[in-house]
Protein backbone atom coordinates (compact mmCIF):
# COMPACT_ATOMS: atom_id res chain seq x y z
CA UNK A 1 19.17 0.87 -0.94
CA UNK A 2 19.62 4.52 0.80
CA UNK A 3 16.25 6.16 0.87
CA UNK A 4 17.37 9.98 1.24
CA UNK A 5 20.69 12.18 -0.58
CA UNK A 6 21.07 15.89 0.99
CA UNK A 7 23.49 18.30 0.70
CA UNK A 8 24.72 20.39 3.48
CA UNK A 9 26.11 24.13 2.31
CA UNK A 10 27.18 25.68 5.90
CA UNK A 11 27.90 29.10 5.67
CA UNK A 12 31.30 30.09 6.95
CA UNK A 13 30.93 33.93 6.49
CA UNK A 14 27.43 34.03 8.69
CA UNK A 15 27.41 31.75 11.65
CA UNK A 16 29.15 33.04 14.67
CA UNK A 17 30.56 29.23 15.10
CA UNK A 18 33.42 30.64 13.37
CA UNK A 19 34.13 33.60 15.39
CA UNK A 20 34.45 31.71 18.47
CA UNK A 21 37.00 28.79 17.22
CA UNK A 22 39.13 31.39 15.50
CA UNK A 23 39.06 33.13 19.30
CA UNK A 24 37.57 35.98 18.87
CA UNK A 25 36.24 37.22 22.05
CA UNK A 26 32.80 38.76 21.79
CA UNK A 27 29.51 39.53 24.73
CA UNK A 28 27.49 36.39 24.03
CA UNK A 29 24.67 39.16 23.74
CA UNK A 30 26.06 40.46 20.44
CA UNK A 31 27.96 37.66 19.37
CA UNK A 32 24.91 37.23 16.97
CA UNK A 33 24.98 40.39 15.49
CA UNK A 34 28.73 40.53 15.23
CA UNK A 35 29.83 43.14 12.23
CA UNK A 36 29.68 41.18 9.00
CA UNK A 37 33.07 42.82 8.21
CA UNK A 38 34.83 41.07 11.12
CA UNK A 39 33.07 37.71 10.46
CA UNK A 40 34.00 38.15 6.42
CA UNK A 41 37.89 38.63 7.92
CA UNK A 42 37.43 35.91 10.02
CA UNK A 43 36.76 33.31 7.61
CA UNK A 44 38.75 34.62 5.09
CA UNK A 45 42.14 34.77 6.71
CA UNK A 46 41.70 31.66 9.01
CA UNK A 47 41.24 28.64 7.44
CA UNK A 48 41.58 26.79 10.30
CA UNK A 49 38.57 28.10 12.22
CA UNK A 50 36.43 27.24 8.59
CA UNK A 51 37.71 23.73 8.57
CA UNK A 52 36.68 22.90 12.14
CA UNK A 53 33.65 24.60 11.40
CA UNK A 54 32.26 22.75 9.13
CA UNK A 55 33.22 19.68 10.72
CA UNK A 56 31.06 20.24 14.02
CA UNK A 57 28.18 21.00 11.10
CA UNK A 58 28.55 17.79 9.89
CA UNK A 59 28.94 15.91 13.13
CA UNK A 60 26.13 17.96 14.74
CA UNK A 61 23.83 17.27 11.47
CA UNK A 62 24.26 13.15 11.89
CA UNK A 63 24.77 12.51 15.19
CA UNK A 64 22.26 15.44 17.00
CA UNK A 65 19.78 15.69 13.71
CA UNK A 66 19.77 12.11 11.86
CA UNK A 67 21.01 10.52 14.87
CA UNK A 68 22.70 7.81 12.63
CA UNK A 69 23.94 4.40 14.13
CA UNK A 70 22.38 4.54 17.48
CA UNK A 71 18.95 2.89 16.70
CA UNK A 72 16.62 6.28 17.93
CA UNK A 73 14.56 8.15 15.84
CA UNK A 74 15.90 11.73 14.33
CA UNK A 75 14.10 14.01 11.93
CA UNK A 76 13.95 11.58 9.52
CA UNK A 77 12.99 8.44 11.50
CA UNK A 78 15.27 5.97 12.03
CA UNK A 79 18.55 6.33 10.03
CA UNK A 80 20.57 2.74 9.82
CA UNK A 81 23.60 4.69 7.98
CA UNK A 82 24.89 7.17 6.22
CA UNK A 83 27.72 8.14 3.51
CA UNK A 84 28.39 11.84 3.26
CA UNK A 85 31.57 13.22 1.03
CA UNK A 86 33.43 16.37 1.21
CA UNK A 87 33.74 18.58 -1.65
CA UNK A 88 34.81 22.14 -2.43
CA UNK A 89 32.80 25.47 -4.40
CA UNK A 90 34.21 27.69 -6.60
CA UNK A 91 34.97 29.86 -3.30
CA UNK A 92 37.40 26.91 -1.98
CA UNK A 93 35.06 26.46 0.89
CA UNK A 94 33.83 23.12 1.77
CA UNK A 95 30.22 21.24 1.51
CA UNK A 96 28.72 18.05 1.91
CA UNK A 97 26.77 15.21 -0.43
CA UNK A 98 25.20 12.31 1.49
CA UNK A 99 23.34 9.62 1.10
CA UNK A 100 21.09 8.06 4.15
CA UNK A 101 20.06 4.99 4.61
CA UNK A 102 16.85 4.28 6.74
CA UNK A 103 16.14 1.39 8.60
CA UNK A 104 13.85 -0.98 7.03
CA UNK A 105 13.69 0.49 4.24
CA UNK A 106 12.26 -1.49 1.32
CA UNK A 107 13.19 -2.24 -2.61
CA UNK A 108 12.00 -0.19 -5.28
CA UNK A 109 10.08 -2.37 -6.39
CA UNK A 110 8.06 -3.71 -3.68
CA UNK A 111 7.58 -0.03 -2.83
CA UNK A 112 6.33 0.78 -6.31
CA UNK A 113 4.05 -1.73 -6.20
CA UNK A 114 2.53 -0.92 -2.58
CA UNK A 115 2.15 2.73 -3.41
CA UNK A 116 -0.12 1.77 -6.40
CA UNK A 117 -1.70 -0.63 -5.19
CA UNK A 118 -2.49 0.42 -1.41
CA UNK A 119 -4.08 3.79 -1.04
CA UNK A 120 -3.67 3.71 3.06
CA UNK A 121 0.06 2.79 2.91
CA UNK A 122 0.43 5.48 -0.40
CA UNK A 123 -1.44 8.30 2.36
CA UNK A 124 1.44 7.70 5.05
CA UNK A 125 4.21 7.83 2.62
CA UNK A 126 2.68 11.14 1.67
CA UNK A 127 2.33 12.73 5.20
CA UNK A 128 6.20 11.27 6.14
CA UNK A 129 7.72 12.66 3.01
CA UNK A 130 5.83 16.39 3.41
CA UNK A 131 7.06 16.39 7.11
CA UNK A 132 10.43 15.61 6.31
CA UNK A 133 10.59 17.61 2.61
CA UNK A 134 9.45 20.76 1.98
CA UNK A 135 9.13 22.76 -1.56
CA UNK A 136 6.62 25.40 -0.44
CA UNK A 137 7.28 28.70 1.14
CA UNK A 138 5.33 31.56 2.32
CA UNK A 139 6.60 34.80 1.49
CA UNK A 140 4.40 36.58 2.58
CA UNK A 141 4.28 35.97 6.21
CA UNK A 142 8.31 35.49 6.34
CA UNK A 143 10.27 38.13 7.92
CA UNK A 144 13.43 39.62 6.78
CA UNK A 145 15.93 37.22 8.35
CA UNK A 146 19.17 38.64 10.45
CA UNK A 147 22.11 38.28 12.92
CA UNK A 148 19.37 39.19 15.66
CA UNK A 149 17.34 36.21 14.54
CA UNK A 150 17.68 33.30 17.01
CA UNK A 151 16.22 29.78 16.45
CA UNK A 152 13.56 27.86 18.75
CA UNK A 153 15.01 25.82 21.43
CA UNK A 154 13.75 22.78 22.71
CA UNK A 155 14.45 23.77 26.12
CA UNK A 156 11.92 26.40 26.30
CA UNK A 157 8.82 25.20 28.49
CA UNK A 158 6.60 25.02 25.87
CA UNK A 159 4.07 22.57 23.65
CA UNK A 160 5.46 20.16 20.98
CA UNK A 161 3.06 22.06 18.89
CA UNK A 162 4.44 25.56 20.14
CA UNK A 163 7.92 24.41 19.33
CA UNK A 164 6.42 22.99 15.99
CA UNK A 165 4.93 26.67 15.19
CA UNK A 166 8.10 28.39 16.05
CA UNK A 167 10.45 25.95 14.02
CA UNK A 168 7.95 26.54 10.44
CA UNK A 169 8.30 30.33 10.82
CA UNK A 170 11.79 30.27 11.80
CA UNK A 171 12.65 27.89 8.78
CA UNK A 172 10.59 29.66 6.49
CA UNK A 173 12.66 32.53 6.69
CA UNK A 174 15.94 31.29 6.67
CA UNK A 175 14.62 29.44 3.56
CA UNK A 176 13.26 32.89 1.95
CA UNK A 177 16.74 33.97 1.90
CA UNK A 178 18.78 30.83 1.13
CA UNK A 179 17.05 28.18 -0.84
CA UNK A 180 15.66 30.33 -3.70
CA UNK A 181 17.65 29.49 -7.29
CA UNK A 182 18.30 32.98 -8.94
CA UNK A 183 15.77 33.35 -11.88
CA UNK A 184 19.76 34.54 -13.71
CA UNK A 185 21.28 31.49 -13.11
CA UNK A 186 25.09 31.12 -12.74
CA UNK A 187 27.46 29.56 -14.41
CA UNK A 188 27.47 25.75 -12.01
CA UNK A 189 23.67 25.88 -14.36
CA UNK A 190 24.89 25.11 -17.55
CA UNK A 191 28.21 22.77 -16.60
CA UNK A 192 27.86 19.72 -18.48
CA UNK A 193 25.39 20.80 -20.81
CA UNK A 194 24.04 18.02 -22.71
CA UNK A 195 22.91 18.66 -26.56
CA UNK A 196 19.17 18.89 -27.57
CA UNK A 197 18.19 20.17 -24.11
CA UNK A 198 18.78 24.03 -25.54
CA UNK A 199 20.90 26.81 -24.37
CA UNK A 200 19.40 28.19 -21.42
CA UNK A 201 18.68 24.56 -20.49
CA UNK A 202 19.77 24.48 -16.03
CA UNK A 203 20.65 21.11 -14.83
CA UNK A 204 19.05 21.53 -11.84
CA UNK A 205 15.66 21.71 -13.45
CA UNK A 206 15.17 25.53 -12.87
CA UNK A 207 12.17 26.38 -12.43
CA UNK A 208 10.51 23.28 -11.60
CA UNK A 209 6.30 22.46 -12.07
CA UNK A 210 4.48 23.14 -9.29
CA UNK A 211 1.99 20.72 -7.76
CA UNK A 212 -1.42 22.02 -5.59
CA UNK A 213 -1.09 18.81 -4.01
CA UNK A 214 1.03 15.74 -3.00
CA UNK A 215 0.28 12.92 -5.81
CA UNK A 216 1.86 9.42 -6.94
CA UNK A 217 1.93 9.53 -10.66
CA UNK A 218 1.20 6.38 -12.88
CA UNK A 219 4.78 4.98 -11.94
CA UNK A 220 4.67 4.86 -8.27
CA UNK A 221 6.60 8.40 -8.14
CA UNK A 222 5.37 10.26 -5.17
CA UNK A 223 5.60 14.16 -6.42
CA UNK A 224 5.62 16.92 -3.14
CA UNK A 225 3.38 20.13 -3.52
CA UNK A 226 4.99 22.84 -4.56
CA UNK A 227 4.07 26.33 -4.77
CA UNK A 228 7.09 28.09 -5.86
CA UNK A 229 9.17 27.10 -8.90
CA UNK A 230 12.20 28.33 -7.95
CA UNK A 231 12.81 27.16 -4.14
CA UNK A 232 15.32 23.70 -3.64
CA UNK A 233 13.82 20.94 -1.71
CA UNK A 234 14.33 21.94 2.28
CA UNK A 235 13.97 20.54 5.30
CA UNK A 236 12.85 22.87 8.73
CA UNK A 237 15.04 21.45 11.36
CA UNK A 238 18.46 21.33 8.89
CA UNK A 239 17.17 24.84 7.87
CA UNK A 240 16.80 26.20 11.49
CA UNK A 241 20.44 24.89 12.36
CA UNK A 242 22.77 25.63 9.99
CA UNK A 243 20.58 28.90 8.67
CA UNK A 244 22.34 28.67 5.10
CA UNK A 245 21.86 26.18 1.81
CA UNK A 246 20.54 22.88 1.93
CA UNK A 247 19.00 20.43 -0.45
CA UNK A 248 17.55 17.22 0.63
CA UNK A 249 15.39 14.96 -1.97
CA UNK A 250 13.55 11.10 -1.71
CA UNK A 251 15.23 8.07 -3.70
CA UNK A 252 12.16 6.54 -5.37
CA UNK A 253 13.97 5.21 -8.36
CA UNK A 254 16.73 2.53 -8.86
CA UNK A 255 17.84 4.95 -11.77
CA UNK A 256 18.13 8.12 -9.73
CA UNK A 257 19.93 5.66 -7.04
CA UNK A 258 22.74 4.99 -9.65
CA UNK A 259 23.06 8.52 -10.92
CA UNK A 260 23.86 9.72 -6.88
CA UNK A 261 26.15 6.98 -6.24
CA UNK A 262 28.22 7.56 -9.68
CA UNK A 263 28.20 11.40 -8.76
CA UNK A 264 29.76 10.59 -5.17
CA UNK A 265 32.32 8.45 -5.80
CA UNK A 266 33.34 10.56 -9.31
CA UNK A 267 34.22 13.35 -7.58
CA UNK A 268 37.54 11.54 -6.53
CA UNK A 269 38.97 11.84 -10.17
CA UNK A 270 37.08 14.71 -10.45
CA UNK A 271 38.91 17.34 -12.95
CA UNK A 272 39.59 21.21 -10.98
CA UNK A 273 41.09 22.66 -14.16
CA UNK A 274 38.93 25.21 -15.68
CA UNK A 275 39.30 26.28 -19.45
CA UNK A 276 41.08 29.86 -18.43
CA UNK A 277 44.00 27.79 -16.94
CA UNK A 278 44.63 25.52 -19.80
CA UNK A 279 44.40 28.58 -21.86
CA UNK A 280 47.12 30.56 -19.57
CA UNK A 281 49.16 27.14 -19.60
CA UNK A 282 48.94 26.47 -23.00
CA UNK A 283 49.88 29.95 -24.05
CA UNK A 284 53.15 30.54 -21.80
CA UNK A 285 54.24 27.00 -23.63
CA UNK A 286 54.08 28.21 -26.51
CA UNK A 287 55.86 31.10 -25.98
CA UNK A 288 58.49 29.54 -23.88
CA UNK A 289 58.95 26.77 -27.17
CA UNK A 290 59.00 29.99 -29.78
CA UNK A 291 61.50 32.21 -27.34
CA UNK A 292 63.87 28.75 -26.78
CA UNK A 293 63.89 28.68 -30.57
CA UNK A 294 64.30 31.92 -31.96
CA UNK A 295 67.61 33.09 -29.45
CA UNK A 296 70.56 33.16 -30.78
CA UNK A 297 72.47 32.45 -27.85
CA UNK A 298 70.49 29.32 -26.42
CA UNK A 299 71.27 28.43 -22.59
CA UNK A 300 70.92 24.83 -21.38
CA UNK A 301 67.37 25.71 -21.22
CA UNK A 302 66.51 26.51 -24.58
CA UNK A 303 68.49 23.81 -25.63
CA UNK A 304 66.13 21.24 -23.82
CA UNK A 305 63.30 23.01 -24.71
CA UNK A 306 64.52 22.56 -28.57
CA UNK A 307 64.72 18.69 -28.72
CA UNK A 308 61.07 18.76 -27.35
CA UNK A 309 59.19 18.30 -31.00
CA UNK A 310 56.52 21.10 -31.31
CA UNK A 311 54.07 18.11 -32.91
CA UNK A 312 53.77 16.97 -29.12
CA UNK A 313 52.58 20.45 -28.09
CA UNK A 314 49.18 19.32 -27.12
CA UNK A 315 50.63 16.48 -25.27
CA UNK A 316 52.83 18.49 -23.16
CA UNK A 317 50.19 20.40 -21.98
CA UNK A 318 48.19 18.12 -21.00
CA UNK A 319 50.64 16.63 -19.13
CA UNK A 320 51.24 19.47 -17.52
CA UNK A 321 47.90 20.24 -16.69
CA UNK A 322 46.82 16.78 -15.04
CA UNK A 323 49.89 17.17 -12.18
CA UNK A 324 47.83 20.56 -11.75
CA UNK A 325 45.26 21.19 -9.06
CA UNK A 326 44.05 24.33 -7.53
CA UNK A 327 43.42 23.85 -3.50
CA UNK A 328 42.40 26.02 -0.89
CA UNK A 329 43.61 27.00 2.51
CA UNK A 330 40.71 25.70 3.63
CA UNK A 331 41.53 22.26 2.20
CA UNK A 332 44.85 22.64 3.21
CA UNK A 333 43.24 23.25 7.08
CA UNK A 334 41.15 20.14 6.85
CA UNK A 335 43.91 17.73 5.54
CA UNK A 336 46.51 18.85 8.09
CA UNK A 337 43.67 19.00 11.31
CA UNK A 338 43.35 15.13 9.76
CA UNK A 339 39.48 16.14 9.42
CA UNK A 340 37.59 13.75 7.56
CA UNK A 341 37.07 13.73 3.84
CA UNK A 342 33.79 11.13 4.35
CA UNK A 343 31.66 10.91 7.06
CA UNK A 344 30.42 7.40 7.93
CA UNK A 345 29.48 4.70 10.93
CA UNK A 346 30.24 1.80 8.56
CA UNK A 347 34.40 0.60 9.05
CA UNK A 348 33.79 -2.82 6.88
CA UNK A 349 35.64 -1.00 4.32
CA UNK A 350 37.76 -3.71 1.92
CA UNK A 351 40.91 -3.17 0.29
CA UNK A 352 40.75 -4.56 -3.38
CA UNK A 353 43.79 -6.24 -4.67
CA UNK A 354 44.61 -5.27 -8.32
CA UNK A 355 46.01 -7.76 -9.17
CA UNK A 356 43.73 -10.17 -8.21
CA UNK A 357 41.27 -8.40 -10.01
CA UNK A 358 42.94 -8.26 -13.11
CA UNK A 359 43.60 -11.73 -13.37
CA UNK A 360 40.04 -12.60 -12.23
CA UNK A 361 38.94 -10.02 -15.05
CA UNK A 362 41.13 -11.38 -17.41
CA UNK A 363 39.66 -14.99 -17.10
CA UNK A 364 36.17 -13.97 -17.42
CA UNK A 365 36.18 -12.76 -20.28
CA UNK A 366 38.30 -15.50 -21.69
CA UNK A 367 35.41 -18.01 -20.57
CA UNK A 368 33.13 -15.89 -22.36
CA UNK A 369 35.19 -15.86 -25.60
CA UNK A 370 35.44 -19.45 -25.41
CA UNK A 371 31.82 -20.26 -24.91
CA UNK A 372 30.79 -17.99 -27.47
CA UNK A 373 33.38 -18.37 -30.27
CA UNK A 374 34.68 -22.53 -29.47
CA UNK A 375 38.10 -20.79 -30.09
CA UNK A 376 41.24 -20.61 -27.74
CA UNK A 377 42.15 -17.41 -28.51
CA UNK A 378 43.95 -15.78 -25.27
CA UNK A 379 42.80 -12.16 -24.81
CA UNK A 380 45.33 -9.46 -26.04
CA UNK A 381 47.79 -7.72 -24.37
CA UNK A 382 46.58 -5.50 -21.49
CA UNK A 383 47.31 -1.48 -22.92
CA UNK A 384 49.51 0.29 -20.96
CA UNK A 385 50.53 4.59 -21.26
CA UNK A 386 53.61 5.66 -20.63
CA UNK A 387 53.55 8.97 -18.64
CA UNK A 388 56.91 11.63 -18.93
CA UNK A 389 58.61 11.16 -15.08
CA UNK A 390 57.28 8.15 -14.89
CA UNK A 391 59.80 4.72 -14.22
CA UNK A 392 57.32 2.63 -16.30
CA UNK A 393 54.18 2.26 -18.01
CA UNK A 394 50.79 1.98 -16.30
CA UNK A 395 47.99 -0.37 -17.00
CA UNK A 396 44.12 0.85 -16.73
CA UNK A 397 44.18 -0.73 -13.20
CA UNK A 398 47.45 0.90 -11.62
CA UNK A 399 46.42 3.88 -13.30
CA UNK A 400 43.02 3.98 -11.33
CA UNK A 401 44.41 3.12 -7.98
């Protein structure tokens, strides 16, 4: 089962990344500090540089940070695999979900069970999950961060502990500025609100208890200290990099497993169209449908408008809704550069025939009828929709591929 899910936020509008693949020639010595009103520009009005921006992030983040696939230890040990996914913000600019995969990694259960029941092992889980996972910042000793501010490097002739000293502070400030939730919230708070959790209720748990200590509650949950309520999960070395929004969290539970994978692979059918555009959409049908009706002197238009019944109103806009889907340049960039949409070592991918599933479908649960109710009864016809522009109807199955 993967062990770890992050999320990787780059920011296009800071990191002079961008500035150098769009070709903008700039002294190395200020290319830092470049004015924020060129980089804004920049990423605004070239798409392409954002796109293969974000794509060196996420190859630099699993093959130079994680170092997935290649059997050596990264910042999180030794990662067997990963599956990241792309996904777009209300901005149109791309980010990443992942899950990792570490090797050796055990069940949930046996895990459970050895973190109750053996203090030493419980300890080390502790100290690898605080080095890797941090929900604690100092304020106080964290300077403002800026264009000037340059990470450590581990090229400088210096201690592991030096380095180690250098990387806290440095990621300590970049996460004073990036990973704290606003105590307002935002709108991406309250999406899917659920009822009887109230109306300021955030999904992301905003703010969260804090914990004087690292502990393993009475269910084998290990819980991180945490000194600030409002900070997201961080780690230092993804914080020093990328120097923008990150969230990484531990899998301890097969529930929490289920509800990352479902959010992964949902986003595919995932639904872009916000209530202001069915509004707009639903509005200009109308008044196209009232306009086609009331002229006097209908043209072939109006006259096709009229045999539509108004009764099928709602239908028509959903309809015309679903073939609807707001994109950005940026996603336009990334599909014609051919950039991924996943990022993954594992190629035993299998292609699922649908038909073959149907059938096999199909005949289970016949078997099951049979055993359970001695009767021969065939299943009923499979339910098919019929969409407008559509040749034929479409089953559940076609309808999903």
């Amino acid at each position: 089962m993967p062990a770890f899910w992050i999320t990787i936020n780059p920011s296009d509008l800071w990191n002079p990344l961008v500035l150098i693949l769009a070709g903008i020639e700039c002294p190395e010595d200020i290319l830092s500090s470049a004015n924020a009103a060129i980089r804004h520009a920049t990423a605004t009005s070239n798409p392409v540089a954002v796109a293969q921006f974000f794509n060196h992030i996420c190859k630099g983040i699993f093959k130079g940070l994680l170092r997935s696939h290649t059997g050596q230890i990264g910042i999180l040990g030794e990662v067997s695999n990963h599956f990241g996914v792309v996904e777009t913000n209300g901005r149109g600019m791309l980010h990443l979900h992942a899950l990792i995969w570490l090797t050796g990694n055990v069940a949930f259960e046996s895990l459970r069970h050895r973190l109750l029941q053996d203090s030493t092992f419980a300890n080390r889980m502790i100290r690898y999950l605080e080095a890797i996972i941090v929900q604690s910042i100092n304020i106080d000793s964290s300077p403002d961060i800026g264009p000037t501010n340059i990470p450590p490097s581990s090229t400088c002739q210096e201690s592991d502990y030096e380095f180690y000293v250098k990387l806290s502070a440095d990621s300590n400030s970049v996460v004073c500025k990036n990973q704290i939730h606003s105590k307002n919230h935002n709108a991406t708070c309250f999406k899917y609100r659920q009822k009887g959790l109230g109306k300021n209720f955030c999904r992301f748990g905003m703010p969260r208890n804090l914990h004087s200590h690292s502990e393993i509650d009475e269910l084998g949950v290990i819980h991180i200290a945490r000194n600030h309520g409002w900070v997201n999960p961080w780690n230092p070395a993804i914080a020093s990099c990328i120097r923008s929004n990150q969230d990484i969290s531990w899998i301890p539970t097969v529930t929490k497993c289920l509800c990352l994978i479902y959010y992964l692979t949902n986003y595919a059918t995932k639904d872009d169209v916000s209530p202001y555009q069915m509004l707009v959409k639903a509005a200009l049908l109308k008044q196209s449908i009232e306009k086609a009706k009331a002229t006097l002197t209908p043209n072939a238009e109006d006259l096709r408008i009229r045999k539509k019944n108004i009764d099928q109103f709602a239908l028509r806009c959903f309809n015309s809704l679903s073939h609807d889907r707001e994109i950005s340049g940026v996603q336009i960039a990334n599909s014609l550069l051919q950039l991924p949409t996943y990022y993954t070592e594992n190629d035993n991918f299998v292609s699922v025939n649908l038909w073959w599933l149907r059938k096999y479908v199909r005949i289970a649960i016949e078997s099951v009828e049979l055993l359970s109710n001695n009767s021969s009864d065939a299943v009923g016809e499979e339910q098919c929709t019929f969409q407008p522009r559509s040749d034929f109807p479409l089953s559940c199955f076609d309808n999903y591929k």
